[in-house]
Protein backbone atom coordinates (compact mmCIF):
# COMPACT_ATOMS: atom_id res chain seq x y z
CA UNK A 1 15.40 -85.01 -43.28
CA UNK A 2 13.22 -88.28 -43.06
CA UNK A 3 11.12 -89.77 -46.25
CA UNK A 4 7.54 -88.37 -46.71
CA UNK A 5 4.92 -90.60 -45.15
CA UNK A 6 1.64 -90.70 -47.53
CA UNK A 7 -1.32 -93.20 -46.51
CA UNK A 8 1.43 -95.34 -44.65
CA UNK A 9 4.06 -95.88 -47.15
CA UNK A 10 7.62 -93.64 -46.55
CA UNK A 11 9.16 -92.42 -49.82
CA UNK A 12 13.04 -92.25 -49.66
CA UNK A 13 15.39 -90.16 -50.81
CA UNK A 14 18.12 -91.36 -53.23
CA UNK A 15 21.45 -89.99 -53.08
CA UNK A 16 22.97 -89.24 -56.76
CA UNK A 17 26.93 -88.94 -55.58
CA UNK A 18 29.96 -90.61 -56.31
CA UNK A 19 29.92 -92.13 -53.07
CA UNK A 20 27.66 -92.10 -50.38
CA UNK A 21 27.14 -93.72 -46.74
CA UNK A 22 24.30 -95.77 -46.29
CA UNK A 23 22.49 -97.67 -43.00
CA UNK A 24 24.32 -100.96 -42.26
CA UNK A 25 21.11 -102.52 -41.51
CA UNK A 26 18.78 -102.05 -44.69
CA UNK A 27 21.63 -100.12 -46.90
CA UNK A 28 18.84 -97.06 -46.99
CA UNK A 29 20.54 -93.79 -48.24
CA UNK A 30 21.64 -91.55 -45.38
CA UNK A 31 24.55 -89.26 -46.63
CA UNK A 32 26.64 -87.91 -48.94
CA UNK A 33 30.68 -88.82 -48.31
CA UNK A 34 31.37 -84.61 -49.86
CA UNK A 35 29.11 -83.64 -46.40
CA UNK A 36 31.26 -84.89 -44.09
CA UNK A 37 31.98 -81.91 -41.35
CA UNK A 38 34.96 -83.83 -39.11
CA UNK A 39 36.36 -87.47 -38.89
CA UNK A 40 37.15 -86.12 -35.46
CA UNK A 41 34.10 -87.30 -33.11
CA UNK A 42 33.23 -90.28 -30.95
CA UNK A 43 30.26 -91.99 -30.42
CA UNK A 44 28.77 -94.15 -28.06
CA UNK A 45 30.07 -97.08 -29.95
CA UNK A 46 33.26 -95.62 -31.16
CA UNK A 47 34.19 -93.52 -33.87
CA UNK A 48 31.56 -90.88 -35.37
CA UNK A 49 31.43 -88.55 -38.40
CA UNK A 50 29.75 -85.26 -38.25
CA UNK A 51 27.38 -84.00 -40.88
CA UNK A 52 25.73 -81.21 -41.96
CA UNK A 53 22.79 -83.06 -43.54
CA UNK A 54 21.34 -86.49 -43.63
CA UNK A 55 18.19 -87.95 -45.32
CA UNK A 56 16.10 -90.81 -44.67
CA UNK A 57 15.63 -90.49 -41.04
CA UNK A 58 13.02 -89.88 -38.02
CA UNK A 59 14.15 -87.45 -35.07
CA UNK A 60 13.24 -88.50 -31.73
CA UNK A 61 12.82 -86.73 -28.64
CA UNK A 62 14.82 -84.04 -27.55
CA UNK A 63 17.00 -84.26 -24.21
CA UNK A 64 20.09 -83.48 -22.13
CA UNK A 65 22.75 -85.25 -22.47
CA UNK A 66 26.51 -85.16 -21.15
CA UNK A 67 28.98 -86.09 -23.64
CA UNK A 68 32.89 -85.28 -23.55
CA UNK A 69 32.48 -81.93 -24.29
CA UNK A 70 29.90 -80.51 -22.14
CA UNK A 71 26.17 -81.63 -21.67
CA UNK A 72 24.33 -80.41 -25.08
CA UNK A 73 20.67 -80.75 -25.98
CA UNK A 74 20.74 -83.46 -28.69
CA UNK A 75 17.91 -86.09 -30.37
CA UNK A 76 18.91 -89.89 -31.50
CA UNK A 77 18.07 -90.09 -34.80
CA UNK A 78 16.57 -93.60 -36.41
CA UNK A 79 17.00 -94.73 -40.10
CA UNK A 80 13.71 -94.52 -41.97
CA UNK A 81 14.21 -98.08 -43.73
CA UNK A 82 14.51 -100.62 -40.19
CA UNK A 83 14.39 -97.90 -37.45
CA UNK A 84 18.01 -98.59 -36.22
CA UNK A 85 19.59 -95.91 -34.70
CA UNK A 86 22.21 -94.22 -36.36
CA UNK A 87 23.09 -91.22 -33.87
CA UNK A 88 21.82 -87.74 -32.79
CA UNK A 89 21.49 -84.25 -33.80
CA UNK A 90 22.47 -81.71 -31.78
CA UNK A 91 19.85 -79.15 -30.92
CA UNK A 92 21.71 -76.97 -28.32
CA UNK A 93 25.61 -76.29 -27.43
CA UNK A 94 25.64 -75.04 -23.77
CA UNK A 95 29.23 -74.13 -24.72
CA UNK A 96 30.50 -70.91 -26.92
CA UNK A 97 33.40 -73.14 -28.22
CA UNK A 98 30.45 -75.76 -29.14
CA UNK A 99 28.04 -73.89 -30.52
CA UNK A 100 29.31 -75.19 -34.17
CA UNK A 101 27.84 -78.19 -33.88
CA UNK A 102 24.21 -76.75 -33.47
CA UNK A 103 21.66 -78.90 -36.01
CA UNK A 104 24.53 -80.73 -37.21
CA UNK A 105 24.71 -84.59 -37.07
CA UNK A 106 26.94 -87.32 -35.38
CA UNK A 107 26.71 -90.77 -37.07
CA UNK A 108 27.98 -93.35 -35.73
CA UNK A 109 30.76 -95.09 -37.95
CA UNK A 110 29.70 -98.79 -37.18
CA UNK A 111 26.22 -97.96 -38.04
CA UNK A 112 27.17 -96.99 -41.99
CA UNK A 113 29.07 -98.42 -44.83
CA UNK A 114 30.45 -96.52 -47.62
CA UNK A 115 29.09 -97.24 -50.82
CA UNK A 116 31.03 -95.78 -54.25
CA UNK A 117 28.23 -95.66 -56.69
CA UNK A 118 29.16 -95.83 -60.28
């Protein structure tokens, strides 16, 4: 998930795809476009993609949270590169019908650019 801390310095991970998503802040590496679960998803801010995995990033703490589809146990996640936050994993689905979306990942669309890599 995040980079590996060793003696204070955080080693990121490079995505090697055709074209990725990166932080909007520091352009850090978070995901690879081919992961993308649903377009279907909003956000705090608007729009959000769901994902199966992400990289460069530090959880933070778990908690409740209501959302449009029931309340769900989730963590805001923070980009390894400028600590912005990107959006939250979701831990626990009270809801049967939501239980998909257990240690997946919303990211929120204004807080990522697309970047086609050559």
């Amino acid at each position: 998930q995040g980079g590996k801390v060793l003696m204070g310095r955080v080693f990121k991970a490079y995505i090697e795809a055709p074209a990725i998503y990166v932080c909007n802040t520091c352009s850090a590496h978070v995901v690879n476009c081919d992961d993308i679960v649903s377009k279907q998803f909003q956000g705090r801010h608007g729009k959000a993609y769901l994902f199966d995995n992400v990289v460069n990033i530090t959880l933070g703490p778990t908690e409740e949270r209501l959302l449009l589809t029931g309340v769900h146990l989730v963590a805001d996640f923070f980009c390894n590169g400028c600590d912005s936050t990107l959006g939250w994993k979701y831990e626990l689905a009270q809801e049967p019908s939501q239980k998909y979306k257990e240690g997946k990942y919303i990211i929120e669309k204004a807080m990522i650019k697309k970047l086609q890599c050559q």
